[in-house]
PDB file of N, CA and C in Angstrom:
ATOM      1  N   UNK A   1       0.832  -1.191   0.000  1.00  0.00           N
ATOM      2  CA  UNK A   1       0.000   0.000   0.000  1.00  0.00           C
ATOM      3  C   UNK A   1       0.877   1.256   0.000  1.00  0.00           C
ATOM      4  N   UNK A   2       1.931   1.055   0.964  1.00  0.00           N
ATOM      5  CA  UNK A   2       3.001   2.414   1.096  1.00  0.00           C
ATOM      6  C   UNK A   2       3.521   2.701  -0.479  1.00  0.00           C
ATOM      7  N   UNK A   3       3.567   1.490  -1.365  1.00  0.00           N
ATOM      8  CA  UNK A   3       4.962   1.806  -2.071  1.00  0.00           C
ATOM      9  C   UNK A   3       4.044   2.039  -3.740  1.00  0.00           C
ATOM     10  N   UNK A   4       2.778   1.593  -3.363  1.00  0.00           N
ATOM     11  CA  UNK A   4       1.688   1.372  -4.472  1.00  0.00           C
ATOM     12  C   UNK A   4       1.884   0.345  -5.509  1.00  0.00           C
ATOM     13  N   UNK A   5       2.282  -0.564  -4.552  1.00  0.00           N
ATOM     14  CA  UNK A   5       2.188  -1.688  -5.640  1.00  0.00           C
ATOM     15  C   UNK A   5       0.617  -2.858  -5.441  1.00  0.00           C
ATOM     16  N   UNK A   6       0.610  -2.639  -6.112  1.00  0.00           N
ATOM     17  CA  UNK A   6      -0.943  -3.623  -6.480  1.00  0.00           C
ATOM     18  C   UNK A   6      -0.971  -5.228  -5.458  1.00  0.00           C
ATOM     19  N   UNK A   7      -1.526  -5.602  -5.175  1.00  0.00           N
ATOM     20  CA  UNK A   7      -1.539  -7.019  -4.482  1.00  0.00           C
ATOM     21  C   UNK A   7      -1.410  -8.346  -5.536  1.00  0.00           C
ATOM     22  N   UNK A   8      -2.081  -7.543  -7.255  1.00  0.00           N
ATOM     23  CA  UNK A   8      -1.683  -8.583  -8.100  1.00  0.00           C
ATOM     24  C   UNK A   8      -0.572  -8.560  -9.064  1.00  0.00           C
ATOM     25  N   UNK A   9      -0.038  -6.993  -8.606  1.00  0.00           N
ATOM     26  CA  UNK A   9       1.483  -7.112  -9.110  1.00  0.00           C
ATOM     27  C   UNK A   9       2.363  -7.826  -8.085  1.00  0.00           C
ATOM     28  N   UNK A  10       2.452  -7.831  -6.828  1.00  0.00           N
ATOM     29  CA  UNK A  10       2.798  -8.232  -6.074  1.00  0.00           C
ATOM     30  C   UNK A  10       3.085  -9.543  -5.948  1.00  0.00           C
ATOM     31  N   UNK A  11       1.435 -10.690  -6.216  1.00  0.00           N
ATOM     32  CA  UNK A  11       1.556 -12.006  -6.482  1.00  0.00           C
ATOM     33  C   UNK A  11       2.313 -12.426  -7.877  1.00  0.00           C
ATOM     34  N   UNK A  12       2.225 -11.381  -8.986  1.00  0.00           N
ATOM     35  CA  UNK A  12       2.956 -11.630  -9.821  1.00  0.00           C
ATOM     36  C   UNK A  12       4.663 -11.977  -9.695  1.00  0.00           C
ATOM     37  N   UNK A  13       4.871 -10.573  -9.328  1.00  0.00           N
ATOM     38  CA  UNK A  13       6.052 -10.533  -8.536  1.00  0.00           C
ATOM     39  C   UNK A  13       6.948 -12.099  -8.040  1.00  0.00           C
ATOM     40  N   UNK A  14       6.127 -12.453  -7.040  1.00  0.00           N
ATOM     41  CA  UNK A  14       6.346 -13.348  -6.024  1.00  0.00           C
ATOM     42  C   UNK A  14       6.617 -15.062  -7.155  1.00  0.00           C
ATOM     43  N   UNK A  15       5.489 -15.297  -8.057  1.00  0.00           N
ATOM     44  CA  UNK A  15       5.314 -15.611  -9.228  1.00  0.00           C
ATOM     45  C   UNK A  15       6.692 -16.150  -9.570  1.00  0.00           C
ATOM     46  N   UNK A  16       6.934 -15.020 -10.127  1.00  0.00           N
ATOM     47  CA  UNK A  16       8.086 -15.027 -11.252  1.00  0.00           C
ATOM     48  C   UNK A  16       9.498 -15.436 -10.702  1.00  0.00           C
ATOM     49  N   UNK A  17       9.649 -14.708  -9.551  1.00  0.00           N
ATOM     50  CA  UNK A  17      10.617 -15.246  -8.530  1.00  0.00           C
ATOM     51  C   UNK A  17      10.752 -16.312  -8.207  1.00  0.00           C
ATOM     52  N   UNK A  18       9.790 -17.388  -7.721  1.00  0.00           N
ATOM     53  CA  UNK A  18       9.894 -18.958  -7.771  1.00  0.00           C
ATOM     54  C   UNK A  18      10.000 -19.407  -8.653  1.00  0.00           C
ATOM     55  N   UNK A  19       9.783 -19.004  -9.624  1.00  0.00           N
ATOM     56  CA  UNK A  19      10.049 -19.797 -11.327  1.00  0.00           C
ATOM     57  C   UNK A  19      11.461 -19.801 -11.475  1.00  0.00           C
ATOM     58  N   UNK A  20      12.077 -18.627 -10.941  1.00  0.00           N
ATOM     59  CA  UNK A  20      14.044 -18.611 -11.815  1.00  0.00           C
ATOM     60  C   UNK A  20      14.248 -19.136 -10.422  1.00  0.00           C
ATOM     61  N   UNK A  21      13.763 -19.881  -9.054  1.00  0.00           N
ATOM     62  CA  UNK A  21      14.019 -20.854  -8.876  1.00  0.00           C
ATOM     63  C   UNK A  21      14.608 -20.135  -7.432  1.00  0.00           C
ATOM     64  N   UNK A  22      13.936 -18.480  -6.879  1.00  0.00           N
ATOM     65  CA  UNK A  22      14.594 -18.747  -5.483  1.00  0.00           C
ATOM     66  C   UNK A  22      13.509 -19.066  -4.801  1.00  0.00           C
ATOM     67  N   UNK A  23      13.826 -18.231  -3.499  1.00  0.00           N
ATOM     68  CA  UNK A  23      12.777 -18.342  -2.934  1.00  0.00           C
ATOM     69  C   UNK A  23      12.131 -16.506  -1.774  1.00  0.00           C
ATOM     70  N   UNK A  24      10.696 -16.383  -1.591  1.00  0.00           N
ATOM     71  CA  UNK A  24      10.545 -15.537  -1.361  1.00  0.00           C
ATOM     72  C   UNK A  24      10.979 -14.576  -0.421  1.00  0.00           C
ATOM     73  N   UNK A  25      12.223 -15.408   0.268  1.00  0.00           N
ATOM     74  CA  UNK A  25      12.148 -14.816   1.456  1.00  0.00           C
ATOM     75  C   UNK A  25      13.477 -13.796   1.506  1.00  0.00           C
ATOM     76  N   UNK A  26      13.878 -14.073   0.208  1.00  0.00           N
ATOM     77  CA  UNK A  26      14.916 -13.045  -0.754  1.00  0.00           C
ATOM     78  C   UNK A  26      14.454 -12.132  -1.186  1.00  0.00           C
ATOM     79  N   UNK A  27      12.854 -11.828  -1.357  1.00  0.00           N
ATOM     80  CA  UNK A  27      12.335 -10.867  -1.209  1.00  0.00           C
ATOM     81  C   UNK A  27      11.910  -9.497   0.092  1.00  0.00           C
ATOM     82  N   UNK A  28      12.205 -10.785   1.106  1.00  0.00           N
ATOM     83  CA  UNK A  28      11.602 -10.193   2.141  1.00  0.00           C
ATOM     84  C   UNK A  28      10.412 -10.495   3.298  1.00  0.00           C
ATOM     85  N   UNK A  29      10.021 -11.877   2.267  1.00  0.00           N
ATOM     86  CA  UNK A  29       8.674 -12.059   2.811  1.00  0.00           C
ATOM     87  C   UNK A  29       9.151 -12.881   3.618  1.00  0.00           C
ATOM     88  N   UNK A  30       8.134 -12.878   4.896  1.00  0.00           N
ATOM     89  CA  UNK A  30       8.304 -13.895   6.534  1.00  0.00           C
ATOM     90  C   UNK A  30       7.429 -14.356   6.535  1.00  0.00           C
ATOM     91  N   UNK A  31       7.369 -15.701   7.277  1.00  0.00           N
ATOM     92  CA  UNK A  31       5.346 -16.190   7.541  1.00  0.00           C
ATOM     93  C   UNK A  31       6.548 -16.321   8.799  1.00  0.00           C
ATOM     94  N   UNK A  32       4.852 -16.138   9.808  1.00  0.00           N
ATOM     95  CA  UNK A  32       4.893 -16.198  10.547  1.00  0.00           C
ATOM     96  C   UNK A  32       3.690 -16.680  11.510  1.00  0.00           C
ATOM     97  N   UNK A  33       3.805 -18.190  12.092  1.00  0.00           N
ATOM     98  CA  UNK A  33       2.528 -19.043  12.373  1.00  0.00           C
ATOM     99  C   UNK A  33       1.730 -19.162  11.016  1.00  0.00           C
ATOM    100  N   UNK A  34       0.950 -18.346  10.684  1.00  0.00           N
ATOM    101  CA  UNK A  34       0.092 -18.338   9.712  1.00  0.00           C
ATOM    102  C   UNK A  34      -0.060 -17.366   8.742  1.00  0.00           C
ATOM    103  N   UNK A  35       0.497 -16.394   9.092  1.00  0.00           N
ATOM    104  CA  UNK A  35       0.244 -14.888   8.506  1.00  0.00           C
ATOM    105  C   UNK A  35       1.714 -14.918   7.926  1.00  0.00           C
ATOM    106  N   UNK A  36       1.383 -14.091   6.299  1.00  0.00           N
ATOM    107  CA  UNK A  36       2.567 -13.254   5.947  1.00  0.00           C
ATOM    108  C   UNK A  36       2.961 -12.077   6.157  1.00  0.00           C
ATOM    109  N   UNK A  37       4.172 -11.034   6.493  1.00  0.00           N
ATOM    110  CA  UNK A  37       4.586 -10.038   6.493  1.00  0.00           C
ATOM    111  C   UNK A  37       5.827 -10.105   5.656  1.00  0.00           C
ATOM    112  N   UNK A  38       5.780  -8.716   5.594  1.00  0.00           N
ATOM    113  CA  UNK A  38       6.997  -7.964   4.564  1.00  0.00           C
ATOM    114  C   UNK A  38       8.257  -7.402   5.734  1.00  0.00           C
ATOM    115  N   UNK A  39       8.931  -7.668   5.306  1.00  0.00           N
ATOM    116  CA  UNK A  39      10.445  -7.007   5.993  1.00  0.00           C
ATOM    117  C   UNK A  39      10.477  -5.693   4.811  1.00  0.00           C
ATOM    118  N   UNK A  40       9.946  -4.311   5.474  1.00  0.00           N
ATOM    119  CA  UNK A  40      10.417  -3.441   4.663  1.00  0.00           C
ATOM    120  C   UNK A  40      11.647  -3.059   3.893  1.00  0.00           C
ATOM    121  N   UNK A  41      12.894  -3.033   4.745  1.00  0.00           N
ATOM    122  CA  UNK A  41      14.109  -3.176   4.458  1.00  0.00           C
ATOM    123  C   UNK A  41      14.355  -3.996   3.872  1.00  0.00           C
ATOM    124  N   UNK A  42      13.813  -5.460   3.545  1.00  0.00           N
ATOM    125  CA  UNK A  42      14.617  -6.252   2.346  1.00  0.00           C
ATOM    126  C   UNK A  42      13.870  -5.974   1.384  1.00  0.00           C
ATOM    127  N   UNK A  43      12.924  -6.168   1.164  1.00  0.00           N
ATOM    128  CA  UNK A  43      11.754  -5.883  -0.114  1.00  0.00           C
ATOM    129  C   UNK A  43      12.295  -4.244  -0.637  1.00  0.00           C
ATOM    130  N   UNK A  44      12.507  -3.090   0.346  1.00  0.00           N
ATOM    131  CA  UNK A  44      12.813  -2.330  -0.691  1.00  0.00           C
ATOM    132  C   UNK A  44      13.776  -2.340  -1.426  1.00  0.00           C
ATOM    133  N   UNK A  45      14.872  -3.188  -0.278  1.00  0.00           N
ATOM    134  CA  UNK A  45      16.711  -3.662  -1.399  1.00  0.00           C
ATOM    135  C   UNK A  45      15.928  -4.641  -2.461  1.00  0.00           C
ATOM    136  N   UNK A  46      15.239  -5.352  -2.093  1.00  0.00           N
ATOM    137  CA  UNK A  46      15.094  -6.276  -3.263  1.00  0.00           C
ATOM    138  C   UNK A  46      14.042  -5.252  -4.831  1.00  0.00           C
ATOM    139  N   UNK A  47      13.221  -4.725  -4.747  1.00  0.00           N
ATOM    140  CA  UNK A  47      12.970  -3.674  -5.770  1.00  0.00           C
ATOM    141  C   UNK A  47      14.111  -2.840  -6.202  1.00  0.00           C
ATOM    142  N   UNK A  48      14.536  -2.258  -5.317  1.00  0.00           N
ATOM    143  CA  UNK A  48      15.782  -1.276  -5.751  1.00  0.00           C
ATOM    144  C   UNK A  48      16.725  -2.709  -7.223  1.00  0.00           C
ATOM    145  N   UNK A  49      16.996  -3.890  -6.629  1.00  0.00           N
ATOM    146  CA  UNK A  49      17.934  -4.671  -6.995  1.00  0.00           C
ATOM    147  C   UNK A  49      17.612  -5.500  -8.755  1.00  0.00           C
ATOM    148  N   UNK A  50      16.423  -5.419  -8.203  1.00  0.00           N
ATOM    149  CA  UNK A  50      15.182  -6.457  -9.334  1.00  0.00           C
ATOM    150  C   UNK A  50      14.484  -5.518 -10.109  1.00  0.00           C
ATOM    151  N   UNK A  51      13.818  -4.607  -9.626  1.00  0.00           N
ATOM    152  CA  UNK A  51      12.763  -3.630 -10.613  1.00  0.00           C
ATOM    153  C   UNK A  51      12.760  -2.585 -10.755  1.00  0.00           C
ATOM    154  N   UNK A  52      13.571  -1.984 -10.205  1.00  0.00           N
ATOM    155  CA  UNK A  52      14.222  -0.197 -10.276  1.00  0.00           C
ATOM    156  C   UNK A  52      14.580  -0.054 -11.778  1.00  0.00           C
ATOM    157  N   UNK A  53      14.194   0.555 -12.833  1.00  0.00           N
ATOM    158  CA  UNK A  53      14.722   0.581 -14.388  1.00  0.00           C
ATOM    159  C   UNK A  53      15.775   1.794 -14.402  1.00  0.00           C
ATOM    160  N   UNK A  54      15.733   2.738 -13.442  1.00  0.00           N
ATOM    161  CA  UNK A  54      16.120   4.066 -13.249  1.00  0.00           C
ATOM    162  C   UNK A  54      17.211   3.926 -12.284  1.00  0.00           C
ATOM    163  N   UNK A  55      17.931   3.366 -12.359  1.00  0.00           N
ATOM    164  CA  UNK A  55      19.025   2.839 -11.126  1.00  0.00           C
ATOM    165  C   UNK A  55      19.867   4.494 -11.181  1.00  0.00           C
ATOM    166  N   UNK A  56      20.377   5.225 -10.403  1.00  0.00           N
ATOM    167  CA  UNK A  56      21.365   5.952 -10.526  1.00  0.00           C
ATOM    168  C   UNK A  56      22.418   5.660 -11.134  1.00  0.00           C
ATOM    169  N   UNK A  57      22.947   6.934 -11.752  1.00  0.00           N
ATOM    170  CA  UNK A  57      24.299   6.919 -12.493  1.00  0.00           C
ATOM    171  C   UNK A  57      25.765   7.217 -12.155  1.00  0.00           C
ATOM    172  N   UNK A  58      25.240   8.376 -11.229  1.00  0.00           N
ATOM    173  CA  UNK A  58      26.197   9.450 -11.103  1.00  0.00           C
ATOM    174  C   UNK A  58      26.430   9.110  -9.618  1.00  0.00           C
ATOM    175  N   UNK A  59      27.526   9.223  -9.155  1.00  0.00           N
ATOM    176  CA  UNK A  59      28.209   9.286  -7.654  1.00  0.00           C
ATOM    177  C   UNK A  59      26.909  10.127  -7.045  1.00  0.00           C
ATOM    178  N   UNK A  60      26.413  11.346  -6.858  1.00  0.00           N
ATOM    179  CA  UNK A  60      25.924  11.950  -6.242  1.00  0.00           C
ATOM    180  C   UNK A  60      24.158  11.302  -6.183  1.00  0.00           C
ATOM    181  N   UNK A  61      23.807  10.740  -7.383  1.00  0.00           N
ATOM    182  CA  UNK A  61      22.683   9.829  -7.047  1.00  0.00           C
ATOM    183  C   UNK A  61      22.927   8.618  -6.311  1.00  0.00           C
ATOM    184  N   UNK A  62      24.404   8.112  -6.595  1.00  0.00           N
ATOM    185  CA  UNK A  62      24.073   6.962  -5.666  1.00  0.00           C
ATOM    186  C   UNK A  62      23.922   7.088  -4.266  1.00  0.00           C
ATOM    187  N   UNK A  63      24.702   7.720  -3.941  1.00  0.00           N
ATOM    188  CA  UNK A  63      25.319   8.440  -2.862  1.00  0.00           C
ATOM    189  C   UNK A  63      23.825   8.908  -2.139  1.00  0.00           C
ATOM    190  N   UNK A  64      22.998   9.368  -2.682  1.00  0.00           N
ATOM    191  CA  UNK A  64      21.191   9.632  -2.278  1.00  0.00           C
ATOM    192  C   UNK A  64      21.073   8.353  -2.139  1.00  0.00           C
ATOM    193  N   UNK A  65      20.798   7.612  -3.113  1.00  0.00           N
ATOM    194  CA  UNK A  65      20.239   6.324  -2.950  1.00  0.00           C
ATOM    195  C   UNK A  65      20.825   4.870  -1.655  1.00  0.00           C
ATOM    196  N   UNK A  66      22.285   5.358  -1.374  1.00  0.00           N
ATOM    197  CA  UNK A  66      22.870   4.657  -0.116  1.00  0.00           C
ATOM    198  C   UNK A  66      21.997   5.205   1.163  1.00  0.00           C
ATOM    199  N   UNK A  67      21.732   6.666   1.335  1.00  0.00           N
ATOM    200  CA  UNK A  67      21.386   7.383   2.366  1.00  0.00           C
ATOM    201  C   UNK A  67      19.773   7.065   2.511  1.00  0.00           C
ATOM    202  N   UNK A  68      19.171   7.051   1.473  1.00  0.00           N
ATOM    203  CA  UNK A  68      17.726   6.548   1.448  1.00  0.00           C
ATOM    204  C   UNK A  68      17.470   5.447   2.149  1.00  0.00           C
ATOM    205  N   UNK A  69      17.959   4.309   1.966  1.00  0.00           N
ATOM    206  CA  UNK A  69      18.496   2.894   2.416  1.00  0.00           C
ATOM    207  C   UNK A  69      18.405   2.950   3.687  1.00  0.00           C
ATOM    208  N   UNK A  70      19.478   3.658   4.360  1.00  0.00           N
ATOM    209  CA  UNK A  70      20.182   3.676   5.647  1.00  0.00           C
ATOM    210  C   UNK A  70      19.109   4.368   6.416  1.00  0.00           C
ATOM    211  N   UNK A  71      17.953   5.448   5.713  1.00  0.00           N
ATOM    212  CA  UNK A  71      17.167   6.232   6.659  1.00  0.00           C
ATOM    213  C   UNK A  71      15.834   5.212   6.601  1.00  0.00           C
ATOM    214  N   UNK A  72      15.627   4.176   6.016  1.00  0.00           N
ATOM    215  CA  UNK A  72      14.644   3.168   5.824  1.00  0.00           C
ATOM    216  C   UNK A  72      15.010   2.064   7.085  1.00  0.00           C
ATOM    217  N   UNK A  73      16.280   2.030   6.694  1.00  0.00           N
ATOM    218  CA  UNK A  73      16.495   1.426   7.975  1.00  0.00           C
ATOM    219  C   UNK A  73      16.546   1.524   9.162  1.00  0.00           C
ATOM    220  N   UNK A  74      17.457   3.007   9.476  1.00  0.00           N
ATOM    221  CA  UNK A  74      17.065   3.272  10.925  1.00  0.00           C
ATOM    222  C   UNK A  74      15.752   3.806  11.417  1.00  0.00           C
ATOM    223  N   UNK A  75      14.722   4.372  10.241  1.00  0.00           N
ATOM    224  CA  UNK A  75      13.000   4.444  10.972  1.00  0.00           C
ATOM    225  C   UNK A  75      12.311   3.611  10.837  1.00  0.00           C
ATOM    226  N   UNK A  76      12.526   2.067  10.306  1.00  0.00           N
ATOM    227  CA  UNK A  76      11.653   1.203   9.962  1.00  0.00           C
ATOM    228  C   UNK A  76      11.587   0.514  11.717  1.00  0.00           C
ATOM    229  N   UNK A  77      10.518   0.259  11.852  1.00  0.00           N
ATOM    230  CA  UNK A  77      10.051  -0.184  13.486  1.00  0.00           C
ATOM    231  C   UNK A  77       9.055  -1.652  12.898  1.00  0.00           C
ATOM    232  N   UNK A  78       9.721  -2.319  14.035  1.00  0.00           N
ATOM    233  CA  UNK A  78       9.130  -3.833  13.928  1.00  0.00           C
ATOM    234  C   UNK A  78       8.006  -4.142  15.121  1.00  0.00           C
ATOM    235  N   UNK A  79       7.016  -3.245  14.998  1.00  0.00           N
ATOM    236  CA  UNK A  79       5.874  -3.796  16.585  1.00  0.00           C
ATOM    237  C   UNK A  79       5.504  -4.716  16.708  1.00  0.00           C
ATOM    238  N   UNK A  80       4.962  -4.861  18.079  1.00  0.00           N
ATOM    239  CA  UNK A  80       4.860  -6.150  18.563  1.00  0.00           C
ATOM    240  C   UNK A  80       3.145  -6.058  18.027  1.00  0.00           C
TER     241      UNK A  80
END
């Protein structure tokens, strides 16, 4: 919902990924008892890695794009 990706791009997603034979959790995804969740922090490395078409070029974009990362990471909160 945050990132606007569709639930059936999503299953697509997930899809296509078991086909070249990994598995989802290289995406990010956890089950847990019964329920799935997303690890924000890997799922967004894993888009950045897999579906980003616009990757930065230049030192000073990447250089954004390391810092983006790092601020995903230190505000991303795991509640109970």
């Amino acid at each position: 919902k945050e990132l606007g990706i569709g639930l059936s791009t999503l299953d697509y997603y997930k899809t296509q990924w078991r086909k070249q034979g990994y598995d989802c959790w290289d995406m990010g995804l956890r089950i847990i008892g019964t329920k799935a969740f997303w690890d924000p922090v890997e799922f967004t490395k894993w888009l950045y890695e897999y579906k980003v078409k616009n990757k930065p070029t230049t030192v000073m974009e990447q250089t954004e794009n390391k810092a983006l990362i790092t601020f995903i990471r230190r505000n991303t909160t795991y509640g109970t």
